[in-house]
C-alpha atoms as a PDB file:
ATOM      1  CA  UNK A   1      84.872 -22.000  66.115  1.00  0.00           C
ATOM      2  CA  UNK A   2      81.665 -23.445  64.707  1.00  0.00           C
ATOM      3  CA  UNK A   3      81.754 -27.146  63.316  1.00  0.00           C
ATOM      4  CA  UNK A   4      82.095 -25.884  58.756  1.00  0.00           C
ATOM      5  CA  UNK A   5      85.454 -23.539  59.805  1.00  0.00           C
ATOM      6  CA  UNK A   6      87.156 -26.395  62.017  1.00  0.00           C
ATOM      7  CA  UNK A   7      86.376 -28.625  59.024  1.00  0.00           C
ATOM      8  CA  UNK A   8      88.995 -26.196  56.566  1.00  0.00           C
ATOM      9  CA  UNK A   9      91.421 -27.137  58.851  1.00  0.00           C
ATOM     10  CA  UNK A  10      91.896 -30.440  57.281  1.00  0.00           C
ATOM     11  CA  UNK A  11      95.653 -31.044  55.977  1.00  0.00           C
ATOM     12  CA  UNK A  12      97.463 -31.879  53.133  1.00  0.00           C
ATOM     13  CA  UNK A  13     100.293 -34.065  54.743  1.00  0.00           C
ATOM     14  CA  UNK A  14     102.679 -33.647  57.532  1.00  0.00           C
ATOM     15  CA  UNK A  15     105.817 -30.742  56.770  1.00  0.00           C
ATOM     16  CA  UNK A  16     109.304 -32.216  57.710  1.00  0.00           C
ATOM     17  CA  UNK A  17     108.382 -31.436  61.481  1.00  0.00           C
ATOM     18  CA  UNK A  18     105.260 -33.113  61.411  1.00  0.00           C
ATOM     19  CA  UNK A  19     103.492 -29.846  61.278  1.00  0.00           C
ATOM     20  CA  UNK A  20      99.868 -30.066  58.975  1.00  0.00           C
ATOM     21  CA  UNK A  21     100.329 -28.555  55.581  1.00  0.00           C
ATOM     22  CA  UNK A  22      97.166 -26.888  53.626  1.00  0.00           C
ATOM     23  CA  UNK A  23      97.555 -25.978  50.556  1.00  0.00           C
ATOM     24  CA  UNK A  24      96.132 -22.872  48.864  1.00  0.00           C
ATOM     25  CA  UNK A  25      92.809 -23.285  48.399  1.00  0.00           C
ATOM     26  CA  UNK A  26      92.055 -25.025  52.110  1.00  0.00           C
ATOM     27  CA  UNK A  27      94.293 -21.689  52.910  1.00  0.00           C
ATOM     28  CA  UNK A  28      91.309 -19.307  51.246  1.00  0.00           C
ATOM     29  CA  UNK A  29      88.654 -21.779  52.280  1.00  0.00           C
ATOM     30  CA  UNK A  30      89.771 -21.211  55.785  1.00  0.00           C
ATOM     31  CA  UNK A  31      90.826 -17.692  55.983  1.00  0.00           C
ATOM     32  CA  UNK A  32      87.526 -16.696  54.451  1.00  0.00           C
ATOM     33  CA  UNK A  33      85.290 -19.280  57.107  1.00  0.00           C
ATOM     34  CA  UNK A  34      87.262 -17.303  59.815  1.00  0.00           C
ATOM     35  CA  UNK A  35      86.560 -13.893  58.475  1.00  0.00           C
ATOM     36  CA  UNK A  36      82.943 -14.591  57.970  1.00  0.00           C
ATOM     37  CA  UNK A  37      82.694 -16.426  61.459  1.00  0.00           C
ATOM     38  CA  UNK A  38      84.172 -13.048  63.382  1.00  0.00           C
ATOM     39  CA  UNK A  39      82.425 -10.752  60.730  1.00  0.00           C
ATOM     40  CA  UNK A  40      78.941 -11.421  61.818  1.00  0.00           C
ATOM     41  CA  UNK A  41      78.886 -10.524  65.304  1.00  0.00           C
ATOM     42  CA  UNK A  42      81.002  -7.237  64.508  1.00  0.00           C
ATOM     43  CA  UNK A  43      77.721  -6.153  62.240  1.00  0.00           C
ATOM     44  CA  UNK A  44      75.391  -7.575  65.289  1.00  0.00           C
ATOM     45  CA  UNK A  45      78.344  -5.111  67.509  1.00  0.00           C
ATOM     46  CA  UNK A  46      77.761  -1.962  64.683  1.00  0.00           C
ATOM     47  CA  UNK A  47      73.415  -2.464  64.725  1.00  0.00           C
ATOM     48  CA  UNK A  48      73.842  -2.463  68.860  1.00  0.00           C
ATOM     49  CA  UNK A  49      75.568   0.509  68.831  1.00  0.00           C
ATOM     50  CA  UNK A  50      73.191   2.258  66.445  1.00  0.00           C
ATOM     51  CA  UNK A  51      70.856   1.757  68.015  1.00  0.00           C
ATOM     52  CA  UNK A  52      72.047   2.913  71.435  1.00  0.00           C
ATOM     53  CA  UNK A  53      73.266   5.744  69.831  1.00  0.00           C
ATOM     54  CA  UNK A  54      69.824   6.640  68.900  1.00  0.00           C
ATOM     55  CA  UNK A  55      68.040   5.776  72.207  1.00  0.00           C
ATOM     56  CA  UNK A  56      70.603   7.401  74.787  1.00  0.00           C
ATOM     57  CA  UNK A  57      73.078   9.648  72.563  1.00  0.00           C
ATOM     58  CA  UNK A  58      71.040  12.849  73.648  1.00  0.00           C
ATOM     59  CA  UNK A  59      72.061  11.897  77.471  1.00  0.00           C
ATOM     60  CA  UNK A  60      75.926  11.670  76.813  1.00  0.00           C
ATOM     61  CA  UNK A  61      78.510  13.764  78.343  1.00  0.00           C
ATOM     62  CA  UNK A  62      81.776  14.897  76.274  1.00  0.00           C
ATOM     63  CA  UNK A  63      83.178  11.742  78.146  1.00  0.00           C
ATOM     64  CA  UNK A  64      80.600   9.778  77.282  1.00  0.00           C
ATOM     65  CA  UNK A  65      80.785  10.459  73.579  1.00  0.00           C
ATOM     66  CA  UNK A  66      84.532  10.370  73.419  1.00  0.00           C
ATOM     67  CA  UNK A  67      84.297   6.551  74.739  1.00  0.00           C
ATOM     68  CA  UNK A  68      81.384   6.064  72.630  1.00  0.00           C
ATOM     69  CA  UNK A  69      83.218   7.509  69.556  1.00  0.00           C
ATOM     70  CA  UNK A  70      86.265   5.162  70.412  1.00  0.00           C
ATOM     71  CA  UNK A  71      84.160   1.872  70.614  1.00  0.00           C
ATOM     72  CA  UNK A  72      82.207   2.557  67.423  1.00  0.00           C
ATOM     73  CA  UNK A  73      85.800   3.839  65.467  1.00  0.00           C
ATOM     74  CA  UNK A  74      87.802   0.427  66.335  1.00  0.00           C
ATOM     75  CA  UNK A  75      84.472  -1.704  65.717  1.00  0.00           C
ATOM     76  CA  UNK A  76      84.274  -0.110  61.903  1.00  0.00           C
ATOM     77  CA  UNK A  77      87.976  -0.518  61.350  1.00  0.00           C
ATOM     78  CA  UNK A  78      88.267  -4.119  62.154  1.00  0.00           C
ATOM     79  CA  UNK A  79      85.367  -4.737  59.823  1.00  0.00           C
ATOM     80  CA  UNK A  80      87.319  -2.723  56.953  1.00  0.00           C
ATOM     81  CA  UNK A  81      90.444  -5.242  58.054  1.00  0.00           C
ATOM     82  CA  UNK A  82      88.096  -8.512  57.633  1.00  0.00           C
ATOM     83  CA  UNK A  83      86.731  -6.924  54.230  1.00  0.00           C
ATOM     84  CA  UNK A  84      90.489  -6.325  52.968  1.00  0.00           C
ATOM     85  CA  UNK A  85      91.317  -9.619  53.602  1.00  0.00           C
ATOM     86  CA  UNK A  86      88.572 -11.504  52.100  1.00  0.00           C
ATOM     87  CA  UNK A  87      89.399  -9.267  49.080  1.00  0.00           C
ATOM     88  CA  UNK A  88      92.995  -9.974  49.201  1.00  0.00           C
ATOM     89  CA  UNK A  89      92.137 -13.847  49.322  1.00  0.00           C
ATOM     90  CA  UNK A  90      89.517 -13.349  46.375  1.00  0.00           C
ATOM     91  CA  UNK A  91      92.256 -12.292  44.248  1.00  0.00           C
ATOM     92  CA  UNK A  92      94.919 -14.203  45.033  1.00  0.00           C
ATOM     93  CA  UNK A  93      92.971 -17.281  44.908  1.00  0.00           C
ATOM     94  CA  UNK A  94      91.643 -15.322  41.060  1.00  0.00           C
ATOM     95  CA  UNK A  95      88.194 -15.327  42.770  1.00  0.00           C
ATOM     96  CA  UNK A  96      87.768 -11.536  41.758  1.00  0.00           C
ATOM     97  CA  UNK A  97      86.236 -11.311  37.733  1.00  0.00           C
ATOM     98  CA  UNK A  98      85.363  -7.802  37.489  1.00  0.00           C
ATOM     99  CA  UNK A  99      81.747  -7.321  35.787  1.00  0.00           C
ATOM    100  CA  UNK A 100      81.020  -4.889  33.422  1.00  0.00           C
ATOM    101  CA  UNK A 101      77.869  -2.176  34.122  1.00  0.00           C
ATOM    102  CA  UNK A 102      77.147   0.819  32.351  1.00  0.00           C
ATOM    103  CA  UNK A 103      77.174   3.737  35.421  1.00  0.00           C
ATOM    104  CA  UNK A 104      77.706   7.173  35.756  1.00  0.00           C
ATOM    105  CA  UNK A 105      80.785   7.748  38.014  1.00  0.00           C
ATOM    106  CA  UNK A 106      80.014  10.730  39.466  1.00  0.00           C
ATOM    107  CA  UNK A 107      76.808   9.778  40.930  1.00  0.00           C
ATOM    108  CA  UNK A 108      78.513   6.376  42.462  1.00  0.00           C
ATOM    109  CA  UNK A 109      81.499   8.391  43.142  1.00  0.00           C
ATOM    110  CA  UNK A 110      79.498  10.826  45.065  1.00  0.00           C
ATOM    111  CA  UNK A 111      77.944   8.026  48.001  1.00  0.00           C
ATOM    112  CA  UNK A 112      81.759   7.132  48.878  1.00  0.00           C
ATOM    113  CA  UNK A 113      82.594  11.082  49.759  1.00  0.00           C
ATOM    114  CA  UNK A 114      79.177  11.138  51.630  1.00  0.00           C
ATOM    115  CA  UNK A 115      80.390   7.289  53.685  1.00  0.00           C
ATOM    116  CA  UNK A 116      84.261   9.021  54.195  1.00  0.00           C
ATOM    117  CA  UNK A 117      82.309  12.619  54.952  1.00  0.00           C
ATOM    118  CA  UNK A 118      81.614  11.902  58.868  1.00  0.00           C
ATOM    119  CA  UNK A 119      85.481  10.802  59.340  1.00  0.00           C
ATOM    120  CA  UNK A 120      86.743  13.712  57.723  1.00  0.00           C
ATOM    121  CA  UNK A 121      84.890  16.036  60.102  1.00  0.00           C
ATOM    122  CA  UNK A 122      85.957  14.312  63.451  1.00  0.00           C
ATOM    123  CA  UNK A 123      89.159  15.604  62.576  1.00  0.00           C
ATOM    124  CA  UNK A 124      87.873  19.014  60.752  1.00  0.00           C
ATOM    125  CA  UNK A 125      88.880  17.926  57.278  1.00  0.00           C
ATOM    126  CA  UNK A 126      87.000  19.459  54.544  1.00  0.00           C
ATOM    127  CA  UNK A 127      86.207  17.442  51.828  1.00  0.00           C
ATOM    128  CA  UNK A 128      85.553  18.203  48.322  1.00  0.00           C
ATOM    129  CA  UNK A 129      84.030  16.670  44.822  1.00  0.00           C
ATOM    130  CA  UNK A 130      85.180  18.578  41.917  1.00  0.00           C
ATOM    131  CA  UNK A 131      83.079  16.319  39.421  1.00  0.00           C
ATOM    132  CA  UNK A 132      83.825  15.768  35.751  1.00  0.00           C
ATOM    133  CA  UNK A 133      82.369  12.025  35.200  1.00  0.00           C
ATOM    134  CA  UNK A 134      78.972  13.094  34.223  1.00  0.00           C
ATOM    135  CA  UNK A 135      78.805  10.323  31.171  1.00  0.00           C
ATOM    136  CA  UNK A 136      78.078   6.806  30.995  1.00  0.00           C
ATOM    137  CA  UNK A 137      81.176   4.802  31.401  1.00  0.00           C
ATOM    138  CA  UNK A 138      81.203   0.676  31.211  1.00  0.00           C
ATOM    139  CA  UNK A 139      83.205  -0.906  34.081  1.00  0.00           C
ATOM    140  CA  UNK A 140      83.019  -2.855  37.339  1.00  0.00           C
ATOM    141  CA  UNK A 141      80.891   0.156  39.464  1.00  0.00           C
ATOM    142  CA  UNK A 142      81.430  -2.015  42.845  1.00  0.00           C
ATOM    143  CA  UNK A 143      85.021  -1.908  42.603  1.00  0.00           C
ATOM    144  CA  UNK A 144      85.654   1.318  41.825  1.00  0.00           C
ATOM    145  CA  UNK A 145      83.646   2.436  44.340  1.00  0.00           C
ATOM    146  CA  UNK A 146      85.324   0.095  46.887  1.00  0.00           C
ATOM    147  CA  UNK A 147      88.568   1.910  45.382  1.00  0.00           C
ATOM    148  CA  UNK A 148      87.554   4.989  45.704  1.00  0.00           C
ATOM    149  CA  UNK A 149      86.363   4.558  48.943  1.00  0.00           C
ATOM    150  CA  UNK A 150      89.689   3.149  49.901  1.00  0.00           C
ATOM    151  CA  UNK A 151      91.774   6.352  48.527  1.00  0.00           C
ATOM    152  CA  UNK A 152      89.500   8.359  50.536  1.00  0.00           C
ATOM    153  CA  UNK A 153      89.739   7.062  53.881  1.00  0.00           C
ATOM    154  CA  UNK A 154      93.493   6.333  53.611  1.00  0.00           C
ATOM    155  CA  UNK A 155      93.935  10.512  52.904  1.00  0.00           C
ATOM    156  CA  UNK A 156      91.882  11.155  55.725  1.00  0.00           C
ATOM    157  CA  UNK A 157      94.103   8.567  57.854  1.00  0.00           C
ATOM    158  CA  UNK A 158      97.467  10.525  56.502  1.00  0.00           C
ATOM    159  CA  UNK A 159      95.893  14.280  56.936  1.00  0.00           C
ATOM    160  CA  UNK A 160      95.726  16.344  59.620  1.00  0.00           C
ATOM    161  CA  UNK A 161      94.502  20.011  58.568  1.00  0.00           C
ATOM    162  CA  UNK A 162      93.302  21.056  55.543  1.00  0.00           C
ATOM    163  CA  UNK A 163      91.186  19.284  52.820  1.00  0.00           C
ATOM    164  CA  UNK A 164      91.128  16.156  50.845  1.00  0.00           C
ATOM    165  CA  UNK A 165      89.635  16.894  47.003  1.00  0.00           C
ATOM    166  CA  UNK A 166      87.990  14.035  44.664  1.00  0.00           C
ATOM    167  CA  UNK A 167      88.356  14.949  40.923  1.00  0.00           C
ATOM    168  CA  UNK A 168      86.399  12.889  37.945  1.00  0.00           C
ATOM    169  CA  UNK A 169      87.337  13.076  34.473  1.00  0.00           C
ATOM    170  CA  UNK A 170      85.892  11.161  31.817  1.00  0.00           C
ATOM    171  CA  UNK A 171      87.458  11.026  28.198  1.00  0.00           C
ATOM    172  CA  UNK A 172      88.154   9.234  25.207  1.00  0.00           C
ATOM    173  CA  UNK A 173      90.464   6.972  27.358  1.00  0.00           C
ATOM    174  CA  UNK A 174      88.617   6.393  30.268  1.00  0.00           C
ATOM    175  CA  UNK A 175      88.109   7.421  33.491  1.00  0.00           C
ATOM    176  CA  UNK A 176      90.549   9.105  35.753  1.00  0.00           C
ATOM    177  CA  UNK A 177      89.593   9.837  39.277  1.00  0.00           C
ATOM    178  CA  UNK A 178      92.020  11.687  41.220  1.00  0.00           C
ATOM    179  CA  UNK A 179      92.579  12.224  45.573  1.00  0.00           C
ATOM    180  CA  UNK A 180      94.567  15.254  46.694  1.00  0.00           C
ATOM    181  CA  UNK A 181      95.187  15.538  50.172  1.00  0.00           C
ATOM    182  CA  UNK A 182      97.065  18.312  52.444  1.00  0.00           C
ATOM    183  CA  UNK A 183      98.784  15.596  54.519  1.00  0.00           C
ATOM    184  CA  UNK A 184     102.084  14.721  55.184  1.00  0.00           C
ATOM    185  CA  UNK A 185     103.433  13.648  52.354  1.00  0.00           C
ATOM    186  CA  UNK A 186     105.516  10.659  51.370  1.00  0.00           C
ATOM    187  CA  UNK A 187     108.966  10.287  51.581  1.00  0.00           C
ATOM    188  CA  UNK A 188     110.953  10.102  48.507  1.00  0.00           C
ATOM    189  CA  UNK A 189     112.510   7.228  49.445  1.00  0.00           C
ATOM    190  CA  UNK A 190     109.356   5.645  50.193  1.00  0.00           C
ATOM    191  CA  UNK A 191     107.350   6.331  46.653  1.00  0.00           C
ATOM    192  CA  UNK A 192     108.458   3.208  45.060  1.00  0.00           C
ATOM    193  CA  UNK A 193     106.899   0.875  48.493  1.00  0.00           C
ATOM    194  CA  UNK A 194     104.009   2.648  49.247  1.00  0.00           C
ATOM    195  CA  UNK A 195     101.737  -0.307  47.121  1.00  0.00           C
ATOM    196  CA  UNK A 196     103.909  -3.109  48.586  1.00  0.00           C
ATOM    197  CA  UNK A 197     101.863  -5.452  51.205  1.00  0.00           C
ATOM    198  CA  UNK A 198     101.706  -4.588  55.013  1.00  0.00           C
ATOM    199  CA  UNK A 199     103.640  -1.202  54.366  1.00  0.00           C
ATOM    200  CA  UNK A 200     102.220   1.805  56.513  1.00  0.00           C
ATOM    201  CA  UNK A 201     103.699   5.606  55.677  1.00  0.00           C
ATOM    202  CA  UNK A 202     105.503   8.037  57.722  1.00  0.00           C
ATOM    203  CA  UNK A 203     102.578   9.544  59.932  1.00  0.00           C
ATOM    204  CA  UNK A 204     101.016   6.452  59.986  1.00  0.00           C
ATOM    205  CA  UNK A 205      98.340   6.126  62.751  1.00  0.00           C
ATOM    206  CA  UNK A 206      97.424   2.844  64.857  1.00  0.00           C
ATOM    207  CA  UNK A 207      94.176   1.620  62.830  1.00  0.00           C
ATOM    208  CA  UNK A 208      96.062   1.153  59.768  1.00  0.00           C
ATOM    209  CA  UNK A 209      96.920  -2.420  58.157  1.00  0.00           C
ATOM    210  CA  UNK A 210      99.220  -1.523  55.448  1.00  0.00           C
ATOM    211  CA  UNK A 211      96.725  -3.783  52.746  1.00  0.00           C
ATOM    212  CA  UNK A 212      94.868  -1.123  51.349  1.00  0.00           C
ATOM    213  CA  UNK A 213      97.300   0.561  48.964  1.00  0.00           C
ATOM    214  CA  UNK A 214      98.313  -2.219  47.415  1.00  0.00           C
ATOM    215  CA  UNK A 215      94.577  -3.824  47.132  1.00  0.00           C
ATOM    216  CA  UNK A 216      93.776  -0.618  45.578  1.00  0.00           C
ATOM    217  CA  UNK A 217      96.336  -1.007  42.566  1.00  0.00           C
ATOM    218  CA  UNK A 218      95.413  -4.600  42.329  1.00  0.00           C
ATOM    219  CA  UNK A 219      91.805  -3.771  41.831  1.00  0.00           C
ATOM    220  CA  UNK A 220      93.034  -1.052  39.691  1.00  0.00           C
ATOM    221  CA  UNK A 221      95.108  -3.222  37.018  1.00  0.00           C
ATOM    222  CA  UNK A 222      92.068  -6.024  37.435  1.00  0.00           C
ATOM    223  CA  UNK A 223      90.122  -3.098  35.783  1.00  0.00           C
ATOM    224  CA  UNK A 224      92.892  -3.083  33.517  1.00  0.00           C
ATOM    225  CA  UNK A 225      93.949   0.099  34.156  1.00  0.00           C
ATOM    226  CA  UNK A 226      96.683   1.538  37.100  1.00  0.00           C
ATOM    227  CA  UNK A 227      97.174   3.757  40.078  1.00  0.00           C
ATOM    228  CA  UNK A 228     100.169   6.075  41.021  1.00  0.00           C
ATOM    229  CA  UNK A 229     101.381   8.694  43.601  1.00  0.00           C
ATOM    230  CA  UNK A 230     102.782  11.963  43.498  1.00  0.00           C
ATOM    231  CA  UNK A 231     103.587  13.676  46.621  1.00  0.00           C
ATOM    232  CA  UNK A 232     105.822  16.439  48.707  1.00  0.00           C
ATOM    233  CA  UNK A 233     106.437  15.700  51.974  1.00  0.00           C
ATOM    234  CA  UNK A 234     104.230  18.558  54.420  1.00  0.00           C
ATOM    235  CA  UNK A 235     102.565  19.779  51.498  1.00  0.00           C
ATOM    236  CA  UNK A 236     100.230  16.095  51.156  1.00  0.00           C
ATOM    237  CA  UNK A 237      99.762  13.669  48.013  1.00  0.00           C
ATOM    238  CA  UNK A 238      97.752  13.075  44.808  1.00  0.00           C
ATOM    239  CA  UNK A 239      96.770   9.681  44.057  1.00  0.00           C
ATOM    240  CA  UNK A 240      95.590   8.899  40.421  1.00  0.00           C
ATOM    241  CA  UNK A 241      93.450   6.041  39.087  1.00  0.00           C
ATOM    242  CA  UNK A 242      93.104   5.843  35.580  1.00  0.00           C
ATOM    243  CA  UNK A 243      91.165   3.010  33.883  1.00  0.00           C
ATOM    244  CA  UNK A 244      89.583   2.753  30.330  1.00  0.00           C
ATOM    245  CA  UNK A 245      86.090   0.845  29.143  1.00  0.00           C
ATOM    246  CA  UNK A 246      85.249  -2.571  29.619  1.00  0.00           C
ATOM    247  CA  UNK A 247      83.942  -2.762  26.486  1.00  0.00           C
ATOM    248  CA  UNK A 248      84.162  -6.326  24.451  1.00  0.00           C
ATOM    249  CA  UNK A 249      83.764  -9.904  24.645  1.00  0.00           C
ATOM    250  CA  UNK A 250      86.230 -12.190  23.848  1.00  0.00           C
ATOM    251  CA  UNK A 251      85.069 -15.978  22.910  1.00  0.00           C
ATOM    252  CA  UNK A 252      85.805 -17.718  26.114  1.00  0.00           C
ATOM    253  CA  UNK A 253      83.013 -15.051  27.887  1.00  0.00           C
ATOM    254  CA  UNK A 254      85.380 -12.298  29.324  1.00  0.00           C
ATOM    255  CA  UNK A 255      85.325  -8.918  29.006  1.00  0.00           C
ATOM    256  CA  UNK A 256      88.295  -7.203  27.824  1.00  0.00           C
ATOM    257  CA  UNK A 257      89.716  -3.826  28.641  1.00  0.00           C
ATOM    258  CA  UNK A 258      90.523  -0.958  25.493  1.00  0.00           C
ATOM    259  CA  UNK A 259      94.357  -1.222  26.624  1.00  0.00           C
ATOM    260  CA  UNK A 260      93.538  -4.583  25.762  1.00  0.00           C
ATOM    261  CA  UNK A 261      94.376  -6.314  29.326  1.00  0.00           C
ATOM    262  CA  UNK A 262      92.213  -9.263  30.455  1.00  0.00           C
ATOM    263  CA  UNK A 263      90.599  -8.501  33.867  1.00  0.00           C
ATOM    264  CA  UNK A 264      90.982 -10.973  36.396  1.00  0.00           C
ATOM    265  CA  UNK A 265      94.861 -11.195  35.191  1.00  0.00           C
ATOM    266  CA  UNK A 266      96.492  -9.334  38.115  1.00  0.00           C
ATOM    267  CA  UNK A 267      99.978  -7.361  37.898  1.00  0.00           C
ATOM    268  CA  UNK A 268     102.603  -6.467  40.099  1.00  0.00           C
END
C-alpha cells in the first residue's frame, strides 16, 4: 500500500475494544485510495492483454482462446466491481451532483449497446436498439449512459438464449428507456429485493456483485426520476427507466428536475 492510502487509515478514537474507529469520510477517503491504488494496474493488466491479443491472437488454439477469453473476462469484471464501488461511495458520501447537458439519447444510448455487443455474442445473444430518443433532451448524459450500460450487461448476465432489446422514447415527460430480456425471470417473491444492496437473482452467475441494481435506481432517482421491473419467470424481464428534464436553476446553483426533485437528494 503506497505511503497517501496508509495515511486514510488514521482513526477517530479507540471502539470499546480498543479497535480504531474512522468515521465516514476517512471511510470514503480510504475506500476510494484503495480502489484507485488496485485500479491502475488492472488498466496496465487490460492494455497488456490488448495488446497481446493483437500480436499473437492469430496463433491461438480453441484452448488458447478459451484461457485467454477467461483472463481478459475476470480482469474487466473486477474493474466494473472497483467502478461500482467508487460510485456507491460518491453517493453515499453525496459526492455525485448530476450535471445537466443537452444530448441526444439515442446517439449516447447507441455506444453502450455497441460496449455490451461483444458480451452478448460470446453467449449468442442478439441484441437490439429499437430507437425513439431522436430529440434533444437536458440531463446528466454520463450517468445515463453508465445506467444504461449497467441494465445491459446485467440482462446479458441473467439470459441465456434469445435477445435482449433497448427501447428509447422521448416525450413531453421525459425520457423512458426500456431493457427486455428473454432470461429467466424473477421470482415473484423476489420483485420487491431485486434493488436492495448485495442481492444477486435466481440464475445468478459467479461475476456478479449484487451492487448494480440498486446503483442503477440510485442514479435513477439522483436524475430525479425512477426505475422498476416487470418480469415472468422463463419468459425474462423488462426493466424501465423513466426520468424527465433537468431543466431550471434554483438560487443556491442546482438544477432541478420537472417532477420537481433536487438531484443529488437520493431515495430509497
Amino acid at each position: 500500500m503506497d505511503p497517501s492510502t496508509q495515511r486514510h487509515f488514521r482513526h477517530r478514537g479507540p471502539r470499546d475494544d480498543g479497535a480504531p474507529v474512522l468515521d465516514q469520510g476517512q471511510v470514503t477517503r480510504l475506500i476510494t485510495a484503495l480502489a484507485h491504488d488496485i485500479r491502475t494496474p488492472l488498466n496496465s493488466i487490460m492494455v497488456t492483454l490488448k495488446l497481446l491479443e493483437l500480436k499473437h491472437g492469430p496463433k491461438f488454439d480453441d484452448e488458447d482462446r478459451t484461457d485467454f477469453a477467461r483472463l481478459r473476462t475476470s480482469t474487466r469484471v473486477i474493474v466494473e466491481w472497483l467502478s461500482d464501488l467508487l460510485d456507491q461511495v460518491k453517493m453515499a458520501d453525496g459526492g455525485m451532483v448530476p450535471e445537466a447537458v443537452d444530448f441526444v439519447p439515442d446517439n449516447t444510448l447507441a455506444s453502450c449497446v455497441q460496449v455490451v455487443r461483444p458480451l452478448a455474442a460470446e453467449k449468442g445473444l442478439g441484441l437490439e436498439m429499437d430507437q425513439g430518443a431522436d430529440g434533444t433532451f437536458c440531463s446528466d448524459p454520463a450517468m445515463v449512459q453508465h445506467l444504461v450500460a449497467n441494465l445491459l450487461s446485467n440482462a446479458v448476465r441473467y439470459t441465456e438464449r434469445g435477445r435482449i432489446t433497448l427501447r428509447t422514447r422521448l416525450g413531453e415527460d421525459g425520457l423512458t428507456v426500456q431493457v427486455e430480456d428473454t432470461g429467466v425471470g424473477i421470482p415473484p417473491a423476489d420483485l420487491d429485493m431485486i434493488f436492495d444492496d448485495f442481492y444477486r437473482g435466481h440464475g445468478a452467475r459467479g461475476d456478479g456483485h449484487g451492487l448494480g441494481l440498486s446503483m442503477a435506481r440510485r442514479t435513477a432517482r439522483l436524475l430525479g426520476g425512477d426505475l422498476s421491473v416487470a418480469s415472468e419467470m422463463g419468459r425474462g424481464s423488462v426493466f424501465t427507466l423513466r426520468i424527465p428534464s433537468l431543466s431550471s436553476l434554483t438560487d443556491e446553483g442546482h438544477y432541478l428536475c420537472s417532477a420537481g426533485h433536487v438531484p443529488g437528494e437520493v431515495t430509497r
